[in-house]
N, C-alpha and C. Protein backbone atom coordinates (compact mmCIF):
# COMPACT_ATOMS: atom_id res chain seq x y z
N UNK A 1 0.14 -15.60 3.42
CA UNK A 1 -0.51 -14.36 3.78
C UNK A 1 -2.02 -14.52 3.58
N UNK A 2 -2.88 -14.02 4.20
CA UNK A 2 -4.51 -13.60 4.31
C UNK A 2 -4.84 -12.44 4.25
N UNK A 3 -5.68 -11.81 3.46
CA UNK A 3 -6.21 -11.29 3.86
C UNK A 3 -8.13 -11.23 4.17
N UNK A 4 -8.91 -10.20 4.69
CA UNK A 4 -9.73 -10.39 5.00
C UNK A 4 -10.44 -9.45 4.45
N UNK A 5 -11.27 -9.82 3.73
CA UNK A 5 -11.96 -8.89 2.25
C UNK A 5 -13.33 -8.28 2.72
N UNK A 6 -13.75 -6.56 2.71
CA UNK A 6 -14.59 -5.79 3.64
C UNK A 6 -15.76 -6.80 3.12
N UNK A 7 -15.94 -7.67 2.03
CA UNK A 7 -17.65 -8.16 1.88
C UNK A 7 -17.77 -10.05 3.06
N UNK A 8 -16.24 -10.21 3.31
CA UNK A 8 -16.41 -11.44 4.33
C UNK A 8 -15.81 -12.65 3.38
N UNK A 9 -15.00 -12.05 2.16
CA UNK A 9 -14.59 -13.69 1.55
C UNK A 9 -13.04 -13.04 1.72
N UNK A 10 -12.35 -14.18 1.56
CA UNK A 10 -10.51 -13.86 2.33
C UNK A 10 -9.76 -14.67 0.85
N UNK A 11 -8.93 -13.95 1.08
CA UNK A 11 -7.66 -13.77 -0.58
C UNK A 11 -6.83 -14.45 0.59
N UNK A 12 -5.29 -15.20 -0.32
CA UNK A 12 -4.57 -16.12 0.65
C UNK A 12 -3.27 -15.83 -1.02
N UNK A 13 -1.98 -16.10 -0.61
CA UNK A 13 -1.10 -16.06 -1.17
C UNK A 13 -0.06 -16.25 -0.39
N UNK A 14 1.09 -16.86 -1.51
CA UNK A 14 2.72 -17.28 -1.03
C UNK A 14 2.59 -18.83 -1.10
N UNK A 15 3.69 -19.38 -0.03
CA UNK A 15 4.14 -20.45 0.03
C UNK A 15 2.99 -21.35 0.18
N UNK A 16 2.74 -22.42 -0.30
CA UNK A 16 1.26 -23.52 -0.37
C UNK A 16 2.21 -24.47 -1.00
N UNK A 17 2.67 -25.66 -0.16
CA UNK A 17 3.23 -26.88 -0.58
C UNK A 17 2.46 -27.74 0.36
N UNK A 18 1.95 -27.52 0.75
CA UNK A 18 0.94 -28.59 1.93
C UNK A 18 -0.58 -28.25 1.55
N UNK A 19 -0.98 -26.78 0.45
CA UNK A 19 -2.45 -26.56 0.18
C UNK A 19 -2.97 -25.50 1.20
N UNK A 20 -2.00 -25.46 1.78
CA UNK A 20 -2.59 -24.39 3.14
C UNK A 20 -3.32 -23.17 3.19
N UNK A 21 -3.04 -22.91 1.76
CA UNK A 21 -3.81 -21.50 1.25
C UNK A 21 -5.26 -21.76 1.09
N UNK A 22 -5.55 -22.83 0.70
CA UNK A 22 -7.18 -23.22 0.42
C UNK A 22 -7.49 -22.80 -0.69
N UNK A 23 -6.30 -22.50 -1.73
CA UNK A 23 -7.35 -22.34 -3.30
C UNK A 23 -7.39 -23.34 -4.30
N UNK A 24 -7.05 -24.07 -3.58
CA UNK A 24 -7.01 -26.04 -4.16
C UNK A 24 -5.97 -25.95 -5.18
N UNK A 25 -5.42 -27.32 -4.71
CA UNK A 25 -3.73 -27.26 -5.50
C UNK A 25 -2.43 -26.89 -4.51
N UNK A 26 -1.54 -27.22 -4.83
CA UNK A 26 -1.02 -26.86 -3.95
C UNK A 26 0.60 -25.78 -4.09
N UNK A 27 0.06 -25.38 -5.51
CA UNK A 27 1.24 -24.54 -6.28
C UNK A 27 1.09 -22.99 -5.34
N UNK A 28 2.52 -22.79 -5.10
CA UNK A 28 2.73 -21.43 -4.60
C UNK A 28 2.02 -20.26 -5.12
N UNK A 29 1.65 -19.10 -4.73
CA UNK A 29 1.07 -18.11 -5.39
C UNK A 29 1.71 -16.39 -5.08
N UNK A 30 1.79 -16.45 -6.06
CA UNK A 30 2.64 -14.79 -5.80
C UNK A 30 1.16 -13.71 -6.14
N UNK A 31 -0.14 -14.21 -6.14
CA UNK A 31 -0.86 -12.98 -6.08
C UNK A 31 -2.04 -13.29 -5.65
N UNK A 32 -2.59 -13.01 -5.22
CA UNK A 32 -4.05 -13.08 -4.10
C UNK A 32 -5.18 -14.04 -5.10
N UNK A 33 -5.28 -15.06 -4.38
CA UNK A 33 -6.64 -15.73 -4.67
C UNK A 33 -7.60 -16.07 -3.64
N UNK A 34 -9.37 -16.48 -3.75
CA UNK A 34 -9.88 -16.48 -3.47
C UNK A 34 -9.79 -17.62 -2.53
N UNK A 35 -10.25 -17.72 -1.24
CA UNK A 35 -10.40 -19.07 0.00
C UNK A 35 -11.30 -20.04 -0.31
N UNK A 36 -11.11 -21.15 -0.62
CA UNK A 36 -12.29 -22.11 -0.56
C UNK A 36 -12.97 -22.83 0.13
N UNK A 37 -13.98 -23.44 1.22
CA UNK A 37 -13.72 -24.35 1.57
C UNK A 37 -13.60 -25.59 1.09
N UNK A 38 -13.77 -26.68 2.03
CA UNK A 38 -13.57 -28.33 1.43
C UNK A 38 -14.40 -28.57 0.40
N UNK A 39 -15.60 -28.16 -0.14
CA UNK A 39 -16.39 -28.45 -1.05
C UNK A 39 -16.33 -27.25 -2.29
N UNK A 40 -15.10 -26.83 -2.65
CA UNK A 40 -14.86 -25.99 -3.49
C UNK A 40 -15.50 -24.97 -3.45
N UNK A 41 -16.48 -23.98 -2.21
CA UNK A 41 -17.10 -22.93 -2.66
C UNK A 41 -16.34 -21.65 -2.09
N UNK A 42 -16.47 -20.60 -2.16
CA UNK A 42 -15.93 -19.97 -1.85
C UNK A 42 -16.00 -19.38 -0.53
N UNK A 43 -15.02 -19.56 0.70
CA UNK A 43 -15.79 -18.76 1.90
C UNK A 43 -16.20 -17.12 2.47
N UNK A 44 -17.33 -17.06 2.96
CA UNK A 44 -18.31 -16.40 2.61
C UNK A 44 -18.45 -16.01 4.37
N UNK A 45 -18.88 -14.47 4.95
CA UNK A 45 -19.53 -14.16 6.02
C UNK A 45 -18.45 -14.77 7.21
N UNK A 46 -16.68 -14.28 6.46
CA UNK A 46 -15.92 -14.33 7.32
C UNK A 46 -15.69 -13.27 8.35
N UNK A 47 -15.21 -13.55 9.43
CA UNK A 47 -15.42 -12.38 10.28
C UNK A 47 -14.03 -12.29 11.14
N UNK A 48 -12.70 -13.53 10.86
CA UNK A 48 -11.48 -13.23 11.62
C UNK A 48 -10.50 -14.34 10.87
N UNK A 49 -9.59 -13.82 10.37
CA UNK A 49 -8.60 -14.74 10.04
C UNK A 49 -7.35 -14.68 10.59
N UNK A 50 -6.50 -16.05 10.70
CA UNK A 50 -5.14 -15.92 11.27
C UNK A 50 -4.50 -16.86 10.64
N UNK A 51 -3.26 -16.19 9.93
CA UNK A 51 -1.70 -17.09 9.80
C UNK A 51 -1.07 -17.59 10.36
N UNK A 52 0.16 -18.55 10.90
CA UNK A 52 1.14 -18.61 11.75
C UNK A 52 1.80 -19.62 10.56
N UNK A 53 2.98 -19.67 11.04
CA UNK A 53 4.05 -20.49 10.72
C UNK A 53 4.71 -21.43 11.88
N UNK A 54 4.92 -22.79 11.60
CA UNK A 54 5.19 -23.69 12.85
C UNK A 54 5.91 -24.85 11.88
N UNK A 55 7.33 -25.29 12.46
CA UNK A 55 8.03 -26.13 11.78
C UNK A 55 8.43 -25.87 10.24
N UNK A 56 8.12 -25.30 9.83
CA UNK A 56 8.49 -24.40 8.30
C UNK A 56 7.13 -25.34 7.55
N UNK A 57 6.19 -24.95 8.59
CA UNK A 57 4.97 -25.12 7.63
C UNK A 57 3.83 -24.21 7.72
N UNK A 58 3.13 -23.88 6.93
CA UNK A 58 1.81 -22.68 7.51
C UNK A 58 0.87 -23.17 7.59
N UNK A 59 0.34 -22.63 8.54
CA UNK A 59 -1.39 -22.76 8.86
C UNK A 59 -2.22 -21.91 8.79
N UNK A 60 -3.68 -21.50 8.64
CA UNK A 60 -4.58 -20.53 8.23
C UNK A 60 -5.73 -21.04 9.07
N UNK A 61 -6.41 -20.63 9.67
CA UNK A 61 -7.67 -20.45 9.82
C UNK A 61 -8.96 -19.45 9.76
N UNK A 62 -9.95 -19.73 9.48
CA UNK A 62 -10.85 -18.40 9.33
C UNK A 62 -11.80 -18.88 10.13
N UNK A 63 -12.68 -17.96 10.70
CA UNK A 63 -13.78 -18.00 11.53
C UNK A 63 -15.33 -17.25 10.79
N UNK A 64 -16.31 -18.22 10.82
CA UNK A 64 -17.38 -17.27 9.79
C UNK A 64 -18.21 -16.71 11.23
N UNK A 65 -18.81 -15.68 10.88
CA UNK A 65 -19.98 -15.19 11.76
C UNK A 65 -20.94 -16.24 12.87
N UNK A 66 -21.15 -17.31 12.08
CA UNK A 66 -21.60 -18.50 12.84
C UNK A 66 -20.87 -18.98 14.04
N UNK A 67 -19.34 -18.73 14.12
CA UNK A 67 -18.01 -19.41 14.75
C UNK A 67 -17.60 -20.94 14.21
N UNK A 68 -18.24 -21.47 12.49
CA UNK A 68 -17.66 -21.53 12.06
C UNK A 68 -16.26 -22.05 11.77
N UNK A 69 -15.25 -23.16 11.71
CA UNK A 69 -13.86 -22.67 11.66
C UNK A 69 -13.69 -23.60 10.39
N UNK A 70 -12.86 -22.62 9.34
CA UNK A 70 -12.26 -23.68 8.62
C UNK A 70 -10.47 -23.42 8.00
């Protein structure tokens, strides 16, 4: 799950056995943590996020104001 937080940084929770959530690590989460990107910071001046599920794996992407994708 994603969500998309009114100041532009996105919370991510549930299933993460592949890391897919982006809060580094790859332990499941039953309660909202913060998105990171690749260099551990937090992402920032998000403006669209999307979930899907494909093969019983998840994917996430976010889009920043710039277009952005990570």
């Amino acid at each position: 799950m994603l969500a998309l937080m009114s100041d532009g940084t996105v919370m991510s929770w549930g299933r993460n056995v592949s890391g897919q959530l982006g809060v580094g690590g790859t332990g499941n989460r039953g309660y909202a943590s913060a998105v990171k990107d690749g260099n551990g910071q937090l992402l920032s001046d998000v403006v669209a996020v999307s979930a899907a599920l494909q093969h019983l794996r998840g994917h996430c992407i976010a889009i920043d104001n710039k277009w952005t994708k990570f």
